[in-house]
Protein backbone atom coordinates (compact mmCIF):
# COMPACT_ATOMS: atom_id res chain seq x y z
CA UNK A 1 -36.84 -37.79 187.22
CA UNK A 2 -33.49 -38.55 188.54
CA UNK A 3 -33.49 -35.56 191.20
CA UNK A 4 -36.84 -36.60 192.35
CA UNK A 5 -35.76 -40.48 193.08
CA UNK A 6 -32.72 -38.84 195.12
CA UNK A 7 -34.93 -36.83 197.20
CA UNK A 8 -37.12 -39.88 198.44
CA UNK A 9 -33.97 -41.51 199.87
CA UNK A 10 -32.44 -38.53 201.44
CA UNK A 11 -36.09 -37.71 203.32
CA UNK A 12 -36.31 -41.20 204.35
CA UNK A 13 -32.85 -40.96 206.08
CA UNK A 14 -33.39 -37.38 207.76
CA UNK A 15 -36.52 -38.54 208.84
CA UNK A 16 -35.06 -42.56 210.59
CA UNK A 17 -32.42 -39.95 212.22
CA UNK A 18 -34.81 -37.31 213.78
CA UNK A 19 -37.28 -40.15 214.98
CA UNK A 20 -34.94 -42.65 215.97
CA UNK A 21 -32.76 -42.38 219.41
CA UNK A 22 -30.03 -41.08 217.04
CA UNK A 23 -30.64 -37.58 218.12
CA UNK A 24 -29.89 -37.74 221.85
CA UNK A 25 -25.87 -36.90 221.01
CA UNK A 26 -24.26 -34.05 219.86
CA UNK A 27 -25.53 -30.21 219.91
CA UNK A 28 -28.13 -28.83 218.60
CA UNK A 29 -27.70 -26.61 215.49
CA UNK A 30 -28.69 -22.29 216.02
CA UNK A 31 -26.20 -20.65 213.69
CA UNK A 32 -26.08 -21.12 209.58
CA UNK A 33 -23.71 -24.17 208.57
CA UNK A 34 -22.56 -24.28 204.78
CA UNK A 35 -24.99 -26.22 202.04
CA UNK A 36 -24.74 -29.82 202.24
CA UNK A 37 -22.55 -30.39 199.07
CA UNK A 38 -24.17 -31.76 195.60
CA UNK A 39 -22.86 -34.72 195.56
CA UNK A 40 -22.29 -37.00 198.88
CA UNK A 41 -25.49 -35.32 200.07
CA UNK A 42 -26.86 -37.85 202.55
CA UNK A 43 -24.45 -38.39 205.43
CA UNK A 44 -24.10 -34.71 205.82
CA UNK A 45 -27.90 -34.25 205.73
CA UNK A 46 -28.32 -36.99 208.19
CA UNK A 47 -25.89 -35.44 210.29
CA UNK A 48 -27.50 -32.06 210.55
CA UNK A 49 -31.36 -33.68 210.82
CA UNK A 50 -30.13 -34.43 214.06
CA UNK A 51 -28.66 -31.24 214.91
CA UNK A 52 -32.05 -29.74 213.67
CA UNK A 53 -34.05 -32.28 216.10
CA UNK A 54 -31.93 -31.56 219.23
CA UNK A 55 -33.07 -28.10 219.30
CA UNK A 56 -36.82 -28.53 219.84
CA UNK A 57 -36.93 -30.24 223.63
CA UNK A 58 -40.74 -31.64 222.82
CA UNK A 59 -40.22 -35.04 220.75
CA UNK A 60 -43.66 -36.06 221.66
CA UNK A 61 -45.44 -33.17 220.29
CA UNK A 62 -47.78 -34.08 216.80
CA UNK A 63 -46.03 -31.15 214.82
CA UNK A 64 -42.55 -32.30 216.10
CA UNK A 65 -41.28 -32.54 212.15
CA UNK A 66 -42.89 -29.61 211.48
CA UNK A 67 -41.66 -27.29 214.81
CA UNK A 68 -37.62 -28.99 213.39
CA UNK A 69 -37.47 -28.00 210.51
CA UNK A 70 -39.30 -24.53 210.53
CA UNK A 71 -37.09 -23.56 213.09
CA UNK A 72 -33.85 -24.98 211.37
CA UNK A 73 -35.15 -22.89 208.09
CA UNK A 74 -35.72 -19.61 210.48
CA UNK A 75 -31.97 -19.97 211.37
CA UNK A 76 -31.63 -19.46 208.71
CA UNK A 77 -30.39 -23.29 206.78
CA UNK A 78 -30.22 -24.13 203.45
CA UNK A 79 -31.45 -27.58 204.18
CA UNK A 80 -33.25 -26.91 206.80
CA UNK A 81 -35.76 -24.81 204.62
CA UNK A 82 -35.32 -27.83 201.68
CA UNK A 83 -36.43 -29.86 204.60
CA UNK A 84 -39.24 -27.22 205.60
CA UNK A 85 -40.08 -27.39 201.92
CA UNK A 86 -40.65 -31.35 201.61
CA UNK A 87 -42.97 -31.44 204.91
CA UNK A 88 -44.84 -28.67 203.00
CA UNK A 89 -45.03 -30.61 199.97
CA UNK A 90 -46.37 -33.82 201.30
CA UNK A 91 -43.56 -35.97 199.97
CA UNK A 92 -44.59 -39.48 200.33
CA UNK A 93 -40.69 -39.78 201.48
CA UNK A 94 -41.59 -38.14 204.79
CA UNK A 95 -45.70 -38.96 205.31
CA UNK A 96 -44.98 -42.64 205.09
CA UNK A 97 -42.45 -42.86 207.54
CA UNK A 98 -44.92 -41.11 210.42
CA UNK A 99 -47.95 -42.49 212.71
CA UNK A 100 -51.42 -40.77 211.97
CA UNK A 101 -51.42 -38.33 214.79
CA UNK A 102 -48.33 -36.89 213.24
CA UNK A 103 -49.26 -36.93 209.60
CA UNK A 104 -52.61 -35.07 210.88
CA UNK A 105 -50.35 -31.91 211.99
CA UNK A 106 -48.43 -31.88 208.66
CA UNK A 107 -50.45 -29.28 206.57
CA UNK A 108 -50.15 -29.67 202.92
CA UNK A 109 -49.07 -25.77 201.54
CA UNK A 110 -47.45 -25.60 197.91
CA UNK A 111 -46.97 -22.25 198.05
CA UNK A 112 -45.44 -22.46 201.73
CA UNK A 113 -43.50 -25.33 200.19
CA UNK A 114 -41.98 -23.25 197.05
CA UNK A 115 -41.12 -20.45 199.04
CA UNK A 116 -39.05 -22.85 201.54
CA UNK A 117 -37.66 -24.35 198.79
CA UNK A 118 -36.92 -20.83 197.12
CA UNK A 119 -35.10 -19.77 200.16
CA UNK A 120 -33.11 -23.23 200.50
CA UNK A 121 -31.99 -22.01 196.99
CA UNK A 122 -31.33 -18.30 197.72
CA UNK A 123 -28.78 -19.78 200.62
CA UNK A 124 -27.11 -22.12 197.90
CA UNK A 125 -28.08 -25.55 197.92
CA UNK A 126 -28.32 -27.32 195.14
CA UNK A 127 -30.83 -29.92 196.03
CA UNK A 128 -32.76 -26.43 196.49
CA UNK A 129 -32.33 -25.01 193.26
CA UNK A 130 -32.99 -28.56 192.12
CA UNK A 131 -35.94 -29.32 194.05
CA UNK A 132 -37.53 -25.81 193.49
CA UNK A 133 -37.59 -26.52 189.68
CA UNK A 134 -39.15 -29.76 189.79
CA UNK A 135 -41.40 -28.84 191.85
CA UNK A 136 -42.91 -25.85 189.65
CA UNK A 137 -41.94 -28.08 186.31
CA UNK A 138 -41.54 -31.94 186.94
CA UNK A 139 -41.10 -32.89 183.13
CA UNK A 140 -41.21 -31.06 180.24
CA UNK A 141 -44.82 -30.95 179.38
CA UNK A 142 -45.63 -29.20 182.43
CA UNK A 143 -42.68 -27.07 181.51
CA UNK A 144 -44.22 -26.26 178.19
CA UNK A 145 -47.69 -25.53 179.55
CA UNK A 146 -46.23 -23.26 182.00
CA UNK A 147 -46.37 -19.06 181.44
CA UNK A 148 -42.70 -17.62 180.10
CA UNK A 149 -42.40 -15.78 183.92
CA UNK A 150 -42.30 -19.73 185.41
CA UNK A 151 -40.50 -21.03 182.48
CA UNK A 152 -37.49 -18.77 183.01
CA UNK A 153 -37.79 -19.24 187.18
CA UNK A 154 -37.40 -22.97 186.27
CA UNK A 155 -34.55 -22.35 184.32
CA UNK A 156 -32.66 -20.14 186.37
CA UNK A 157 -33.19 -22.00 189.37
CA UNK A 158 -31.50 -25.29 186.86
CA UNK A 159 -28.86 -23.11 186.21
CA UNK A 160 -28.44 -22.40 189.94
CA UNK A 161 -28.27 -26.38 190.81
CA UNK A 162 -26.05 -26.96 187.50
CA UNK A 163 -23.42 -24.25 188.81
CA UNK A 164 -23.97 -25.43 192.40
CA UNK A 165 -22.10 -28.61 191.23
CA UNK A 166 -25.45 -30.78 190.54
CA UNK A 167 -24.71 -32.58 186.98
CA UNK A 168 -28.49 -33.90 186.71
CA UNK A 169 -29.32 -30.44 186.80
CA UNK A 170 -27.15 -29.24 183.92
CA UNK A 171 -28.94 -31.96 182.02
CA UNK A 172 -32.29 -31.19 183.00
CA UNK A 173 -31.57 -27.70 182.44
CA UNK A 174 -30.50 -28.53 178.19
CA UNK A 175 -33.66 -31.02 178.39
CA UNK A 176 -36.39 -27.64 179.15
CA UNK A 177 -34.08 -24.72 177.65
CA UNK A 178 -34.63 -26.58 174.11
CA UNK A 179 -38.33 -26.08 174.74
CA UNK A 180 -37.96 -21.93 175.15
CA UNK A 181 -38.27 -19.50 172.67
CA UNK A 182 -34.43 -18.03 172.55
CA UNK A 183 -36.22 -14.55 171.09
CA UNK A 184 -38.22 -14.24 174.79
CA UNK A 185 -35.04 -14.35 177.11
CA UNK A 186 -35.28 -11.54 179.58
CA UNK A 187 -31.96 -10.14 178.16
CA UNK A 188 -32.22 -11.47 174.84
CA UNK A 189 -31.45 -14.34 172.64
CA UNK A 190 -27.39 -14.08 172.40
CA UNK A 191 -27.46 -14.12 176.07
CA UNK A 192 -30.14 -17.31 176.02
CA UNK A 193 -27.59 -19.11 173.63
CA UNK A 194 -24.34 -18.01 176.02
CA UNK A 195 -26.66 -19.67 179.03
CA UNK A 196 -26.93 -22.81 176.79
CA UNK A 197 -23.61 -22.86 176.11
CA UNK A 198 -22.24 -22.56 179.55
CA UNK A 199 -24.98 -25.82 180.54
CA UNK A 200 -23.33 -27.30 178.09
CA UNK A 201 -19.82 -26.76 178.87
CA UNK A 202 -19.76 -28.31 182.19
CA UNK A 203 -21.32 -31.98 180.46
CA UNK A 204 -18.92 -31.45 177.58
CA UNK A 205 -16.14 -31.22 180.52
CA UNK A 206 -17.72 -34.90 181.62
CA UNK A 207 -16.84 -36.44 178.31
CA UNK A 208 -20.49 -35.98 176.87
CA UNK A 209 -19.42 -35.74 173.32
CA UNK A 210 -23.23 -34.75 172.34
CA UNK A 211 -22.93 -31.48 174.63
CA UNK A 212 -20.05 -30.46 172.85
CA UNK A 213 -21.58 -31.03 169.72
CA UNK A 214 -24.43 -28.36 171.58
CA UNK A 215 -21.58 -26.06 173.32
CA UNK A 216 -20.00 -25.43 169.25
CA UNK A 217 -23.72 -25.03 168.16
CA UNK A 218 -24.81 -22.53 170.76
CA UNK A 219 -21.20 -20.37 170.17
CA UNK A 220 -22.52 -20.22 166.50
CA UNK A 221 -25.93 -19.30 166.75
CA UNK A 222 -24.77 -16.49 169.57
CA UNK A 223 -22.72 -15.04 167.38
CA UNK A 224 -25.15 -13.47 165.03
CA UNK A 225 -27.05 -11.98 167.90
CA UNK A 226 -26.15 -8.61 169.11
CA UNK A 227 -23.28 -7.99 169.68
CA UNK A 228 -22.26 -9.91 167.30
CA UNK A 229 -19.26 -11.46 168.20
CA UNK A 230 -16.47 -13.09 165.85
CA UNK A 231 -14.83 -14.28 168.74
CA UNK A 232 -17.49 -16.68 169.48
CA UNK A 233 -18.40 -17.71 165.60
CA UNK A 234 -14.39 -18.98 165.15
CA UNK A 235 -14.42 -21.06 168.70
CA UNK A 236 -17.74 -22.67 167.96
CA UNK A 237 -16.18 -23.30 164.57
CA UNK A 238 -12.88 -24.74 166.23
CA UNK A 239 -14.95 -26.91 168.27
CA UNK A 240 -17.04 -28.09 165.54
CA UNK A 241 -13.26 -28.97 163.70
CA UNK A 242 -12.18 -30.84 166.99
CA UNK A 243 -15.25 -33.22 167.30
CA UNK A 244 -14.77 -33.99 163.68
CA UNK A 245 -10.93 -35.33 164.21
CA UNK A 246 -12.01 -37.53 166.68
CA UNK A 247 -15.24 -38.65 164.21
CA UNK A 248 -17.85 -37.52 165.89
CA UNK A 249 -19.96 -37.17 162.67
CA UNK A 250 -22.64 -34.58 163.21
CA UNK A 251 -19.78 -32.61 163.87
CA UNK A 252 -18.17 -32.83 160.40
CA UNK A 253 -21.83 -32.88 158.29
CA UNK A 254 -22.58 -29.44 160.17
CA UNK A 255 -18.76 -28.22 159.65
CA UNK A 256 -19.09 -28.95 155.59
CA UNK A 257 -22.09 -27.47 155.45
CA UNK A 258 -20.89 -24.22 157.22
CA UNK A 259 -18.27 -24.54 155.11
CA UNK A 260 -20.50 -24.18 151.80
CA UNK A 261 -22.41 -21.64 152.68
């Protein structure tokens, strides 16, 4: 997946920063700093890996990476705990960048890893939210094999990267949600379709022409949910009409047949 490629380079950076001589300037970081943003992610992560390293004195130690980034998560940081999170996972991004002695004091802990990850996502990052979902659900036939409780955390926690300002997520998000039962959504299936539609929306915004084909579909099929809402039928309807002016077909073989019925 896209997200997971992007992860590999940004550990490989953090990590050249915090064992290189890099870290010797600037001050170390102790009080929460704001998410690095979605996009433009790795000079402000290198940035603060250094930060992170400056505030444990004992480079030399085997569980240096580890002591960094548990501390930077304990601030508490939203990257520092994504960082915290990718030591626990045993991303090949950070073990193949360390000698042995180190790589011997990195334990491998999913569950330590989700919940780092989980609370990189509860301070808002994106890369988080992102992270968290692919690690529960990297492609959609572990998604599908999943129980509904994990589907719906990996879905929400999409959601979270999509509104975060990750795109990739938004799409990844569409990708899995297509696989869910609409009828088993916590607060039912008009509000699944509404969640759908909002994914949608921001792509749509990017010129995808296909998810606003899916934005006009979802409006529709919300509609005869309760509460029904008439509102929602005519703008799904509208946005069906506007795809077909600028001849996107699917849009005017759907808007016919609505039409006939």
């Amino acid at each position: 997946m896209i997200v997971r490629f992007c992860l590999s380079g940004l550990l490989y950076l953090a990590i050249v920063f915090i064992m290189s001589g890099c870290t010797r300037a600037g001050k170390p970081e102790t009080v929460p700093q704001p998410p690095c943003p979605a996009e433009g992610y790795d000079d402000c992560l290198g940035i603060k890996a250094q930060q992170f390293a400056l505030a444990v004195e004992d480079r030399g130690r085997p569980d240096f990476l580890l002591a960094v980034y548990q501390q930077a998560c304990d601030i508490p940081d939203a990257d520092g705990c994504f960082m915290l999170g990718s030591v626990y996972s045993g991303s090949n991004a950070v073990r193949r960048t360390l000698p042995k002695r180190m790589l011997d004091a990195l334990p491998i802990d999913p569950e330590k890893a989700k919940s780092a990850y989980r609370m990189s996502c509860d301070l808002k990052s994106a890369l988080g939210c992102a992270t968290l979902a692919n690690f529960i659900a990297p492609d959609i036939e572990v998604f599908q094999q999943l129980v509904q409780a994990d589907q719906i955390d990996v879905l929400n926690s999409q959601k979270a990267a999509c509104d975060l300002g990750m795109m990739d997520a938004c799409a990844v998000y569409l990708d899995f949600a297509r696989k869910f039962d609409a009828e088993s959504w916590p607060n039912g299936p008009r509000a699944y379709m509404l969640q759908e539609r909002d994914m949608a929306h921001v792509l749509c915004a990017e010129g995808e022409l296909d998810e606003c084909f899916a934005e006009a579909i979802s409006l529709i099929l919300s509609a005869k949910y309760e509460p029904y809402s008439q509102e929602d039928y005519d703008a799904g309807r509208q946005q069906l009409q506007r795809l077909c002016d600028g001849e996107y077909e699917p849009a005017c073989n759907l808007q016919q047949k609505l039409s006939d019925q």
